[in-house]
C-alpha atoms as a PDB file:
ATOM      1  CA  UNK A   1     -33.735  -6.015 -60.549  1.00  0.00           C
ATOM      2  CA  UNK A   2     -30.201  -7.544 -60.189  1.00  0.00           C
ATOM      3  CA  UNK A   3     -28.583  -5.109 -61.681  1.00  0.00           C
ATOM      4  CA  UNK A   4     -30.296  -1.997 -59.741  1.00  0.00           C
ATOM      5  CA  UNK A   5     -28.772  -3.603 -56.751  1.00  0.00           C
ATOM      6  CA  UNK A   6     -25.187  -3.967 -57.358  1.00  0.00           C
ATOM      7  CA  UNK A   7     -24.681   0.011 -57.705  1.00  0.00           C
ATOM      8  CA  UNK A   8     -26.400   0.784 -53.807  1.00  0.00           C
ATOM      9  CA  UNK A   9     -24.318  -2.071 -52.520  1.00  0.00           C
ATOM     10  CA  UNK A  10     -21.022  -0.738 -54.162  1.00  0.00           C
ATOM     11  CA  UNK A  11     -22.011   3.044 -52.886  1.00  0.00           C
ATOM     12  CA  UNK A  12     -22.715   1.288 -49.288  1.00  0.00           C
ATOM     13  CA  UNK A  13     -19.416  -0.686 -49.362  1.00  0.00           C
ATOM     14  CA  UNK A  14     -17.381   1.641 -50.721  1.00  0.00           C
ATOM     15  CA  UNK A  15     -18.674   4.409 -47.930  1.00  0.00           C
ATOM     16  CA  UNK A  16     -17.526   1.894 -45.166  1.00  0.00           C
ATOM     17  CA  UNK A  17     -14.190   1.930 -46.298  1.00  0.00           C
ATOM     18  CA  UNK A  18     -14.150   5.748 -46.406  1.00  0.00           C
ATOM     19  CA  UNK A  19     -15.351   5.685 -42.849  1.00  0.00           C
ATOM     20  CA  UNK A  20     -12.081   6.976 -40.495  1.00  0.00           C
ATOM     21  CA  UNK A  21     -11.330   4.693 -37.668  1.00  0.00           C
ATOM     22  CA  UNK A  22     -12.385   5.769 -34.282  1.00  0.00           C
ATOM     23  CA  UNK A  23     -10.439   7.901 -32.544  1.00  0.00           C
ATOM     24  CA  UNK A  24      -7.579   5.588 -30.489  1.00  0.00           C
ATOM     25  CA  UNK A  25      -7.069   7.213 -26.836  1.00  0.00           C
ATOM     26  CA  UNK A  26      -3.114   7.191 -26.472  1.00  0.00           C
ATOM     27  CA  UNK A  27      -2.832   7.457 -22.460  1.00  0.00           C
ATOM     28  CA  UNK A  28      -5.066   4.307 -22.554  1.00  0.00           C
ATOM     29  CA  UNK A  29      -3.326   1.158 -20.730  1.00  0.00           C
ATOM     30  CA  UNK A  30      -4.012  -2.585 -20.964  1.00  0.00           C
ATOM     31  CA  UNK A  31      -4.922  -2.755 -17.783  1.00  0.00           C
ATOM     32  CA  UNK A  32      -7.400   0.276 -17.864  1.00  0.00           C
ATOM     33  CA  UNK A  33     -11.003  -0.059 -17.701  1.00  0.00           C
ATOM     34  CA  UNK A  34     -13.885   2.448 -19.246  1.00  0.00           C
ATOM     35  CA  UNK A  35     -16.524   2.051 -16.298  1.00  0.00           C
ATOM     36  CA  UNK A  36     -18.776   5.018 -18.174  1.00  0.00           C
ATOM     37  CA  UNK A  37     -18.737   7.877 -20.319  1.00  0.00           C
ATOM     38  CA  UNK A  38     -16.536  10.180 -19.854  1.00  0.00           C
ATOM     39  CA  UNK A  39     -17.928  13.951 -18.847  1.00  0.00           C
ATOM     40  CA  UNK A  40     -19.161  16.135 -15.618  1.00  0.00           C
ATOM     41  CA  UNK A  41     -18.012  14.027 -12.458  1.00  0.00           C
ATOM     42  CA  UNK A  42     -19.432  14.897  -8.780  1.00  0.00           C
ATOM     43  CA  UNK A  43     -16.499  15.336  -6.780  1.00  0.00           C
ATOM     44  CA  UNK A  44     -16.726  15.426  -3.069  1.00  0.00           C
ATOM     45  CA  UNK A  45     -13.539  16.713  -0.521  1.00  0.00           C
ATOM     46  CA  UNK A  46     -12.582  13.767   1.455  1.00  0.00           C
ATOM     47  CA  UNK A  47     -14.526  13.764   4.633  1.00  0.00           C
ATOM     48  CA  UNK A  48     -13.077  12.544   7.581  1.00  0.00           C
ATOM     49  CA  UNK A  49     -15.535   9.613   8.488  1.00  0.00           C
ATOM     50  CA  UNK A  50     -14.340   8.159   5.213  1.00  0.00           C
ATOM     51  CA  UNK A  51     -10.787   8.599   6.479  1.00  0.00           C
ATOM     52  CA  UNK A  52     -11.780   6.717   9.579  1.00  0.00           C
ATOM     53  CA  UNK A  53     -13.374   4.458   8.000  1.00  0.00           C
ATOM     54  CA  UNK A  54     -10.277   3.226   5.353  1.00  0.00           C
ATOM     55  CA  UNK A  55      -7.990   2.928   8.337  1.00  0.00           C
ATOM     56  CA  UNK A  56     -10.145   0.962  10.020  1.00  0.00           C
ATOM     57  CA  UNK A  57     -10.843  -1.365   7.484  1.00  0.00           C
ATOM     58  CA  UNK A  58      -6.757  -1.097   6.783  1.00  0.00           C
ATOM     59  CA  UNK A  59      -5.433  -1.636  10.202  1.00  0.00           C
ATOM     60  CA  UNK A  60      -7.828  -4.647  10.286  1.00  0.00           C
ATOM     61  CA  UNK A  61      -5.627  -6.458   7.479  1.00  0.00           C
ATOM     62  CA  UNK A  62      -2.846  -5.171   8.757  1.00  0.00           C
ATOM     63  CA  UNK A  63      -3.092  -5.765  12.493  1.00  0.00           C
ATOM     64  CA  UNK A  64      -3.863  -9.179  11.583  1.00  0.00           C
ATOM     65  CA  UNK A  65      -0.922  -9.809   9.812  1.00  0.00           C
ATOM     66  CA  UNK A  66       1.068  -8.459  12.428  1.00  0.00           C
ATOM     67  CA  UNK A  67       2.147  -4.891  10.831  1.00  0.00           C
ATOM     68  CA  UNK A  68       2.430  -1.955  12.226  1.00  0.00           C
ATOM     69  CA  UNK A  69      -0.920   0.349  12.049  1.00  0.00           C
ATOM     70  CA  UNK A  70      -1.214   3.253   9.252  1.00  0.00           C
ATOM     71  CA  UNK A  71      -2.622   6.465  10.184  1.00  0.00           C
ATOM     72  CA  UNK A  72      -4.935   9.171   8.055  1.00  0.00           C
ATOM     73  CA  UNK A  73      -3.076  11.719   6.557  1.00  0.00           C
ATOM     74  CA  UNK A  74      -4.839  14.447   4.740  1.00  0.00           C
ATOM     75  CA  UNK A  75      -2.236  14.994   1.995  1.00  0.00           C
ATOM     76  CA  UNK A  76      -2.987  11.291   1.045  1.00  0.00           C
ATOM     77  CA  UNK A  77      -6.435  12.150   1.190  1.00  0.00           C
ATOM     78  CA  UNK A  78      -6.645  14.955  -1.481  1.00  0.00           C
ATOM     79  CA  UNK A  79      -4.347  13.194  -4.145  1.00  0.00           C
ATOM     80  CA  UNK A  80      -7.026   9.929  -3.626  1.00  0.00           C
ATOM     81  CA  UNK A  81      -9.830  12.417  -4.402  1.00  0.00           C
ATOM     82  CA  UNK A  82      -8.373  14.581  -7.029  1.00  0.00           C
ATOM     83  CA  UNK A  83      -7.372  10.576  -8.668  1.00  0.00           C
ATOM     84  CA  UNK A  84     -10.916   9.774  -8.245  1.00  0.00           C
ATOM     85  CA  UNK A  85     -12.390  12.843  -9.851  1.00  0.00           C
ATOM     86  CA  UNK A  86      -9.843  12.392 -12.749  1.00  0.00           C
ATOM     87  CA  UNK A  87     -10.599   8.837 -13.295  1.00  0.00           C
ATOM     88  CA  UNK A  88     -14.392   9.815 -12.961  1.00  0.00           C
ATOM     89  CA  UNK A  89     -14.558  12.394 -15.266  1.00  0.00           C
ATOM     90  CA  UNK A  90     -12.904  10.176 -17.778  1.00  0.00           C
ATOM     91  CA  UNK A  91     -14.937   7.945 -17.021  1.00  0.00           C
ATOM     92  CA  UNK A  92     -12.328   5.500 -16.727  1.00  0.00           C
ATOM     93  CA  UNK A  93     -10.270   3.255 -14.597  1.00  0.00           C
ATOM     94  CA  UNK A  94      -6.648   3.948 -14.619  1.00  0.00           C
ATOM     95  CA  UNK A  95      -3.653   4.034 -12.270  1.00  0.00           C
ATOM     96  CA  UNK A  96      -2.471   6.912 -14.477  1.00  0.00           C
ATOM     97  CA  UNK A  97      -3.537  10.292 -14.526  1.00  0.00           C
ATOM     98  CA  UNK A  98      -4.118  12.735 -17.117  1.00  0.00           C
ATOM     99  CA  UNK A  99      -1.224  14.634 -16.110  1.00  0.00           C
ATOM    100  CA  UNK A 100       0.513  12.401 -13.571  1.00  0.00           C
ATOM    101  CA  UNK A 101       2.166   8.873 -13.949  1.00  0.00           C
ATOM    102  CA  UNK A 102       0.949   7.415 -10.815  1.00  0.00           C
ATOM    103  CA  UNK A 103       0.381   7.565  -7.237  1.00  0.00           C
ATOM    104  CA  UNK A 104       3.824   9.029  -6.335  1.00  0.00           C
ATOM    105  CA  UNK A 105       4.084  11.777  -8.748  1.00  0.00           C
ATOM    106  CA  UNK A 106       0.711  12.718  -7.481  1.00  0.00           C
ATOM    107  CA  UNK A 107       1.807  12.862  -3.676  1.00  0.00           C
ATOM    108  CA  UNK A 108       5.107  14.756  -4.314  1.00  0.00           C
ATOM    109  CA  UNK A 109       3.159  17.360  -6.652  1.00  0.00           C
ATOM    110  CA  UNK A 110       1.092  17.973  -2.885  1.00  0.00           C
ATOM    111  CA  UNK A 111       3.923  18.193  -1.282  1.00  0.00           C
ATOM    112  CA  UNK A 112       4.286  14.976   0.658  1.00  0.00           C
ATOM    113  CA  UNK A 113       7.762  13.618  -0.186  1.00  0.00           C
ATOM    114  CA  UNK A 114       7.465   9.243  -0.305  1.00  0.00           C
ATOM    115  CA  UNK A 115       9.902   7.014   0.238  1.00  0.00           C
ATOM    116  CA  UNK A 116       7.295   4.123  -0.968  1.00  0.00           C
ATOM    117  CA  UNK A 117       3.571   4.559  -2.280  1.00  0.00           C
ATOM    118  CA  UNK A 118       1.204   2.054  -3.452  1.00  0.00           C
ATOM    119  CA  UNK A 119      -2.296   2.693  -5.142  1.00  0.00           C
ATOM    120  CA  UNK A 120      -5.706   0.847  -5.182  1.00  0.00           C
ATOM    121  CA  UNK A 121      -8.403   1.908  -7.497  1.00  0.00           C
ATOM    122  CA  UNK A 122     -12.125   0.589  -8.120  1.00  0.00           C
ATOM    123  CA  UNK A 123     -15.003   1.835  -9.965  1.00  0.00           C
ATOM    124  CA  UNK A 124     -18.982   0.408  -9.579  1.00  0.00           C
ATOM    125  CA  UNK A 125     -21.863   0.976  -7.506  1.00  0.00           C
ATOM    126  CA  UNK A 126     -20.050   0.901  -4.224  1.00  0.00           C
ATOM    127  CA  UNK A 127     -20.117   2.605  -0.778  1.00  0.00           C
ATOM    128  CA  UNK A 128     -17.006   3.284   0.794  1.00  0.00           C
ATOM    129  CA  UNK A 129     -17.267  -0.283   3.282  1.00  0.00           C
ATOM    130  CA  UNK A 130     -17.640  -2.428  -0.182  1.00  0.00           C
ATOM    131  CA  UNK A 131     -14.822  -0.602  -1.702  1.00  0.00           C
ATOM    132  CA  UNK A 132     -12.808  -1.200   1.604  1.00  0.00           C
ATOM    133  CA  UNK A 133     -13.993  -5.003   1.610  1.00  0.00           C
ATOM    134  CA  UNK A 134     -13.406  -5.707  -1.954  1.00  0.00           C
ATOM    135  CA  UNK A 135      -9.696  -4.239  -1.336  1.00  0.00           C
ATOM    136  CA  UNK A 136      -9.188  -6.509   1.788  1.00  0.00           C
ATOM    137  CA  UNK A 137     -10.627  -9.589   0.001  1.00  0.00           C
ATOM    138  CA  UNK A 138      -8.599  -9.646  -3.377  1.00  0.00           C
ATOM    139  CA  UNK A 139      -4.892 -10.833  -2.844  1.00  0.00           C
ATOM    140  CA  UNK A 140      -3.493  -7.968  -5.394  1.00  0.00           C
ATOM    141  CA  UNK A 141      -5.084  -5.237  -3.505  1.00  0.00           C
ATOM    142  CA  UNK A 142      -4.176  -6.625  -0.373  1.00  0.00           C
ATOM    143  CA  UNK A 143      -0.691  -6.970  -0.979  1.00  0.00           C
ATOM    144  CA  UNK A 144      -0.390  -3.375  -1.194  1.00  0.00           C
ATOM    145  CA  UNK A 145      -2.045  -2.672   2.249  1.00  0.00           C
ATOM    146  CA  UNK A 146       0.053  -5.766   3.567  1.00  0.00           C
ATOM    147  CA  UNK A 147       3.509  -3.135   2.442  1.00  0.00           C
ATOM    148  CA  UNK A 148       5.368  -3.442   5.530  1.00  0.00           C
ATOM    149  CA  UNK A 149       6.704   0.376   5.122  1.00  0.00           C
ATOM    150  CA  UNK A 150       3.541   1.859   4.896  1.00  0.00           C
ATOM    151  CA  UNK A 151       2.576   4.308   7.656  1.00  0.00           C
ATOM    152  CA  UNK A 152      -0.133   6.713   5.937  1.00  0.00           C
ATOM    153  CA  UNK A 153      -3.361   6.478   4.457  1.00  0.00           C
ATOM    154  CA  UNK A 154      -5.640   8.495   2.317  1.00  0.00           C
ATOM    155  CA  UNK A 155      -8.938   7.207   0.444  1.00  0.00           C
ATOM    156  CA  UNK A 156     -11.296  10.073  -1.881  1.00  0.00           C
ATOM    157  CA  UNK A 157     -13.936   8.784  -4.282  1.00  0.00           C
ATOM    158  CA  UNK A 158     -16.256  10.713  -7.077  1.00  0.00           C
ATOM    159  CA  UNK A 159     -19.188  10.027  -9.099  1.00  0.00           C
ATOM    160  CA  UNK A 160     -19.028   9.715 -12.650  1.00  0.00           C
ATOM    161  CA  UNK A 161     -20.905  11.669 -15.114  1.00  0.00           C
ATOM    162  CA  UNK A 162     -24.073   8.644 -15.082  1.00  0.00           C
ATOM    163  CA  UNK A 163     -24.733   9.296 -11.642  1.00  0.00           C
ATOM    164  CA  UNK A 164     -24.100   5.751 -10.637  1.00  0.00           C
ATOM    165  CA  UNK A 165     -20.567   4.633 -11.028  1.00  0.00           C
ATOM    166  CA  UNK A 166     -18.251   5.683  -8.319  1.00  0.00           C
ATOM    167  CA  UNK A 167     -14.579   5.636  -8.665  1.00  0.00           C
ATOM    168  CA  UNK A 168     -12.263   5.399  -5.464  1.00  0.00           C
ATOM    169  CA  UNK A 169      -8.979   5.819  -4.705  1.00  0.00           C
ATOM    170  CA  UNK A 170      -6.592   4.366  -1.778  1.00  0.00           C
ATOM    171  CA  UNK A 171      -2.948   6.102  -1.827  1.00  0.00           C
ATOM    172  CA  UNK A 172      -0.521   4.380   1.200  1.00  0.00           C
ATOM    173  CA  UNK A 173       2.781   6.105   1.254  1.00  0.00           C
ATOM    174  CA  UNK A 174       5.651   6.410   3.812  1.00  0.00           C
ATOM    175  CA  UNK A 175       7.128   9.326   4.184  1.00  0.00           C
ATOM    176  CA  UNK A 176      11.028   9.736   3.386  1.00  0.00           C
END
């Protein structure tokens, strides 16, 4: 019986090693995070009670700390959204874009020329007040609404492909 075995367990083993790797996704960063599958993303257009509602929850922090208020811009809006549907459809959390490097490029390729931009991301099951909160409450993501030179705003969000996880985006610029 012994001796019946060893051949399937050679075939078996020696199959594994045959086995390729799986696939490694180059554009992938250390500090990126796959939040679901990647595929068909629901992608709203920013709407402006969720404009309203980020500067609100920005000039909050920010009036608090004694800095000058931010204000909605549209522009900022769009590159959020178009982030949020990228990172959506990838199904992953990133500060880089498929075909940008980060907040500014995205800005500049709409037009809006920066002299400073910052970026917050999150993906989960949240509504646009948690994402807001959650910003305000962790010190990383509040140091970039706490910029002193930040005078615009822009916040866009999309559903991944499982229906559940939403991905959002905050771009705060100042404009050159």
């Amino acid at each position: 019986m012994r001796a019946r075995l060893y051949p399937v367990v050679a075939i078996l083993l020696g199959t594994a090693a045959c086995t390729a790797p799986p696939p490694v996704d180059e554009s992938a960063n250390v500090h990126d995070v796959q939040a679901s599958a990647p595929g068909a993303a629901q992608c709203p257009s920013p709407s402006p009670e969720e404009q309203a509602a980020g500067v609100r929850a920005t000039n909050a922090a920010r009036t608090s700390a004694g800095l000058a208020p931010i204000r909605a811009n549209s522009t900022l809006a769009r590159a959020a959204a178009a982030h949020a549907c990228d990172m959506a459809q990838r199904g992953r959390m990133t500060h880089t874009g498929t075909s940008t490097s980060g907040p500014a490029q995205r800005v500049k390729s709409l037009g809006y020329a920066p002299r400073v931009t910052a970026e917050n991301i999150a993906a989960g099951p949240y509504n646009a007040d948690q994402a807001l909160a959650a910003w305000n409450a962790s010190s990383g993501h509040l140091s970039n609404i706490l910029i002193p030179q930040m005078r615009d705003f822009g916040v866009g969000h999309a559903i991944g492909s499982d229906g559940r996880t939403v991905y959002w985006a905050a771009v705060y610029a100042a404009p050159r």
